[in-house]
Protein backbone atom coordinates (compact mmCIF):
# COMPACT_ATOMS: atom_id res chain seq x y z
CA UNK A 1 6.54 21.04 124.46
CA UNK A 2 9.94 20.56 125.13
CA UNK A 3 12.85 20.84 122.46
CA UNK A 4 15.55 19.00 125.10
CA UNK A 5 15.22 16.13 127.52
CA UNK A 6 11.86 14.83 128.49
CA UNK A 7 8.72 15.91 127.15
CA UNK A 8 5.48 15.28 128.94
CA UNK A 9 2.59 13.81 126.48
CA UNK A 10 -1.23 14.28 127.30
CA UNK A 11 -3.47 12.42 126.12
CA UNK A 12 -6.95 13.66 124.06
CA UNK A 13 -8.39 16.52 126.03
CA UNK A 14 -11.99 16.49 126.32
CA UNK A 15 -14.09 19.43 123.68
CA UNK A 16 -15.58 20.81 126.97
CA UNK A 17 -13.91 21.56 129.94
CA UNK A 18 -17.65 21.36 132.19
CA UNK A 19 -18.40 17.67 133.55
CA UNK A 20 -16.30 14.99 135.11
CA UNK A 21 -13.35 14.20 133.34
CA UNK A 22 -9.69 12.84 133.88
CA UNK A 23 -6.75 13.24 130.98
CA UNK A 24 -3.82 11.22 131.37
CA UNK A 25 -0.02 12.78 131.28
CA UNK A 26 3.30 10.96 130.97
CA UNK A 27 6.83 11.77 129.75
CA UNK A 28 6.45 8.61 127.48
CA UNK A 29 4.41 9.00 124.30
CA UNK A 30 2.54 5.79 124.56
CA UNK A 31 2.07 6.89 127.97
CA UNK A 32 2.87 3.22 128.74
CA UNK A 33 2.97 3.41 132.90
CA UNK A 34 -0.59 4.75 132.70
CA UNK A 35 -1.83 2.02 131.07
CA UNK A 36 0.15 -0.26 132.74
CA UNK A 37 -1.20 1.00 136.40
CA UNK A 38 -4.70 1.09 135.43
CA UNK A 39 -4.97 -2.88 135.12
CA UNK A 40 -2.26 -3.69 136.42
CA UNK A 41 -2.08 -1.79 140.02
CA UNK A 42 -4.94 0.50 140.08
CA UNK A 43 -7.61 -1.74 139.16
CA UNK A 44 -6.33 -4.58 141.38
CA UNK A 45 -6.11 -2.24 144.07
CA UNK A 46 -9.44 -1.11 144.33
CA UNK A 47 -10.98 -5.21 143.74
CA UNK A 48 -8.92 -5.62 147.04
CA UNK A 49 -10.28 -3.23 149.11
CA UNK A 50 -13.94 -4.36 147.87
CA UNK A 51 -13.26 -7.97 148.58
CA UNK A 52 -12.21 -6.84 151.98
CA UNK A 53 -15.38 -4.91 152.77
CA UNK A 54 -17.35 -7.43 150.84
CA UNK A 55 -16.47 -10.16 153.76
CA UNK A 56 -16.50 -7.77 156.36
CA UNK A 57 -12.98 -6.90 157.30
CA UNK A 58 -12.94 -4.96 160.26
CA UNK A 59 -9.20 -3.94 159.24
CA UNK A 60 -7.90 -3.13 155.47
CA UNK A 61 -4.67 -4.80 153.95
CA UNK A 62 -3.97 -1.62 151.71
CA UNK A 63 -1.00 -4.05 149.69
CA UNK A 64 0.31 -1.63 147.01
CA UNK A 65 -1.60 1.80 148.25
CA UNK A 66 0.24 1.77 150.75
CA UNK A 67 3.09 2.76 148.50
CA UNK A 68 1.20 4.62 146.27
CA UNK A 69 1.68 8.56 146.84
CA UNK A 70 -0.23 11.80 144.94
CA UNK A 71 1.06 14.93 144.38
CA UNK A 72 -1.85 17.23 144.00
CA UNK A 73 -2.02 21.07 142.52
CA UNK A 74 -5.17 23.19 142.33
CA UNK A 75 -5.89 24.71 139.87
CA UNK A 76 -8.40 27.32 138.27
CA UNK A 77 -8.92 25.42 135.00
CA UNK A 78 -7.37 23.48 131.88
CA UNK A 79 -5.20 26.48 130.61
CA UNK A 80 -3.32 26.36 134.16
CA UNK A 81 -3.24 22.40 134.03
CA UNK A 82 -1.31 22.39 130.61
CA UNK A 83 0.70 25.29 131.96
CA UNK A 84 1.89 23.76 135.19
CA UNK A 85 3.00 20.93 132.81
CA UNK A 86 4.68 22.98 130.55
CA UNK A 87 6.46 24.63 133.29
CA UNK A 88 7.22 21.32 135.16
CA UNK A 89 8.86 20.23 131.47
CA UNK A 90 10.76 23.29 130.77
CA UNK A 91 12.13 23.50 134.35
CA UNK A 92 12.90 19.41 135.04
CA UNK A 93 13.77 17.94 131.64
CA UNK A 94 14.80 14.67 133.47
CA UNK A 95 12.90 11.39 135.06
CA UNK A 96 10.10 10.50 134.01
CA UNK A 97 7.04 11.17 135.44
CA UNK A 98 3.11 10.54 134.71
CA UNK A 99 -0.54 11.27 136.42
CA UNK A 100 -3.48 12.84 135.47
CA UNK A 101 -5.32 16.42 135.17
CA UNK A 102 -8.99 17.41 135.52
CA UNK A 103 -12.05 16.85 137.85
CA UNK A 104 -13.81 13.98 139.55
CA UNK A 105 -16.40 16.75 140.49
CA UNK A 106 -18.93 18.10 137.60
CA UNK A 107 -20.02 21.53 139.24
CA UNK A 108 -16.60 22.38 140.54
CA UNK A 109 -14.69 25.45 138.76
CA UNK A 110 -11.57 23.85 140.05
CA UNK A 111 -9.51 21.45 138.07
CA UNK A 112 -6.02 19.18 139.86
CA UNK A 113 -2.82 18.41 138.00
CA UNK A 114 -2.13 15.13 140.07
CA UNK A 115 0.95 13.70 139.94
CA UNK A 116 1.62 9.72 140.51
CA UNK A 117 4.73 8.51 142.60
CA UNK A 118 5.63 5.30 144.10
CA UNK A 119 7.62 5.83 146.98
CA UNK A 120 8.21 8.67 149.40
CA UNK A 121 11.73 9.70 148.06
CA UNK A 122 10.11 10.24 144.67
CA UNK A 123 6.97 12.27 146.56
CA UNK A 124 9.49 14.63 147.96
CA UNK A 125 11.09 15.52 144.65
CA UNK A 126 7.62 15.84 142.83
CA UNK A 127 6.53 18.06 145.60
CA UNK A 128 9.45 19.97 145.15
CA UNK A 129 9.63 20.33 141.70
CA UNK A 130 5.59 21.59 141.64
CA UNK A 131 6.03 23.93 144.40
CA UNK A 132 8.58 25.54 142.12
CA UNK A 133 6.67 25.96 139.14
CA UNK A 134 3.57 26.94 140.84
CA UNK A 135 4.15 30.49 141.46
CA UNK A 136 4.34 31.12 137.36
CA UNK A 137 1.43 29.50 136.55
CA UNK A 138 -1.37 30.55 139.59
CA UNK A 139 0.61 32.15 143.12
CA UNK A 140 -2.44 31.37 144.79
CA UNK A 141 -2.39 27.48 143.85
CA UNK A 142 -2.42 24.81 147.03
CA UNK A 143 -0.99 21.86 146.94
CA UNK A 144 -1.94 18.52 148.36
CA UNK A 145 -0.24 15.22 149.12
CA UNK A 146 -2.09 11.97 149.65
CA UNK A 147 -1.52 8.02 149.88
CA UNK A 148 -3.34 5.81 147.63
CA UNK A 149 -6.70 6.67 146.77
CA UNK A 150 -7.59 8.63 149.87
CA UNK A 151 -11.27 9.61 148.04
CA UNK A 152 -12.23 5.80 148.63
CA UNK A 153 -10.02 4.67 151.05
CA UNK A 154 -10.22 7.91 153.63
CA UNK A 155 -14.20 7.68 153.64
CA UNK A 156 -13.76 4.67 156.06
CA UNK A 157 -9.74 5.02 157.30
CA UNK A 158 -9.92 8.70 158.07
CA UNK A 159 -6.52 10.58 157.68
CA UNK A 160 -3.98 8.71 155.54
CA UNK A 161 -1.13 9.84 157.99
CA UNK A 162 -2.56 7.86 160.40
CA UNK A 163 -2.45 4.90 158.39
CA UNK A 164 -0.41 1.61 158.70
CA UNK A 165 0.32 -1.63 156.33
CA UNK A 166 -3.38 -2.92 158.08
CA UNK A 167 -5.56 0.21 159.18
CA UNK A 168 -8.73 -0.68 160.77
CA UNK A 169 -12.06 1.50 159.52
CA UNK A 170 -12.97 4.01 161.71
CA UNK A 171 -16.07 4.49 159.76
CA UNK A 172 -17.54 1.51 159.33
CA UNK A 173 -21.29 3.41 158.69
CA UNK A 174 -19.09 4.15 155.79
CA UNK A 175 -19.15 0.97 154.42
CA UNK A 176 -22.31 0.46 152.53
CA UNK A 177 -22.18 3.11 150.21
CA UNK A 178 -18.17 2.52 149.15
CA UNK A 179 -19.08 -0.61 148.68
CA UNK A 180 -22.05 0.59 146.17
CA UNK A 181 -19.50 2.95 144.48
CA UNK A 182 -16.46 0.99 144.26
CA UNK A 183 -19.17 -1.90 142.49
CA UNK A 184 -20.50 0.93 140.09
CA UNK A 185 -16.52 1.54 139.16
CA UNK A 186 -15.78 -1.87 139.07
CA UNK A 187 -18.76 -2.73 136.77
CA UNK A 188 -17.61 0.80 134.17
CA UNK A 189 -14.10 -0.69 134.46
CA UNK A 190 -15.27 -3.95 132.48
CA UNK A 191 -17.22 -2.12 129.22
């Protein structure tokens, strides 16, 4: 994309853009921090919080997703996606920087760029940096931030501004059915 400085790499795009899908971005070609994360920090993340719920914690440890921050534009489809990217390049050829773009929701016309930080000082300068390339790409775009994996953890911790280290579940009705879903993802993790 980029002829100077970083580029940002994407990894194979899906033929169709309808269905559930995620596609991986990072500014290093073997896009070696996403792999990294996904069995390294991601994966072990989410066995934590279902070995917590599993014995019947009444309060979650969140360990690393705590620390774990998303940066989250969006957008009307896979054009936009690649163009925020190509924007975010052009505009910030430094740092390095990696997430994901696409939909965890099959009928939704929407589709997120979502970008991966690790602390908040690098959540502010994301944030930044998105907020100005958005207006080029889609003026209309919102833009979301979030701790950890608030689609699994916020079912049964509520708001993630609220949380701490240890948050107890304020839904605990909740807990069943993460604990079916987080099994299901655990189980398509392993094939």
């Amino acid at each position: 994309m980029n002829k100077k400085g970083r580029h940002i790499y994407v990894a194979e795009i899906p033929h169709s853009e309808k269905g559930s899908f995620w596609v991986s971005f990072e500014s290093d070609p073997d896009l070696k921090k996403t792999k990294a994360d996904i069995y390294g920090k991601c994966l072990p993340c989410i066995q934590h919080l279902y070995y917590q719920l599993k014995e019947g914690a009444t309060k979650i440890d969140l360990g690393n997703a705590f620390s774990c921050w998303k940066v989250t534009a969006v957008l009307n489809g896979i054009e936009e996606c690649l163009s925020l990217l190509s924007e975010f390049e052009k505009r910030f050829p430094d740092g390095h920087v990696y997430g994901k773009f696409g939909t965890g929701r099959p009928f939704s016309e929407k589709r997120v760029v979502v970008f991966h930080t690790e602390d908040e000082a690098a959540l502010q300068e994301i944030k930044g940096r998105v907020e100005a390339c958005l207006p080029t790409v889609n003026q209309d775009a919102e833009i979301t931030v979030s701790r950890a994996c608030a689609v699994l953890y916020g079912e049964i911790l509520g708001d993630w501004r609220e949380w701490q280290p240890v948050t107890p579940i304020k839904r605990p009705e909740k807990v069943k059915l993460l604990l079916e879903r987080i099994k299901k993802a655990l189980y398509w993790s392993a094939l």
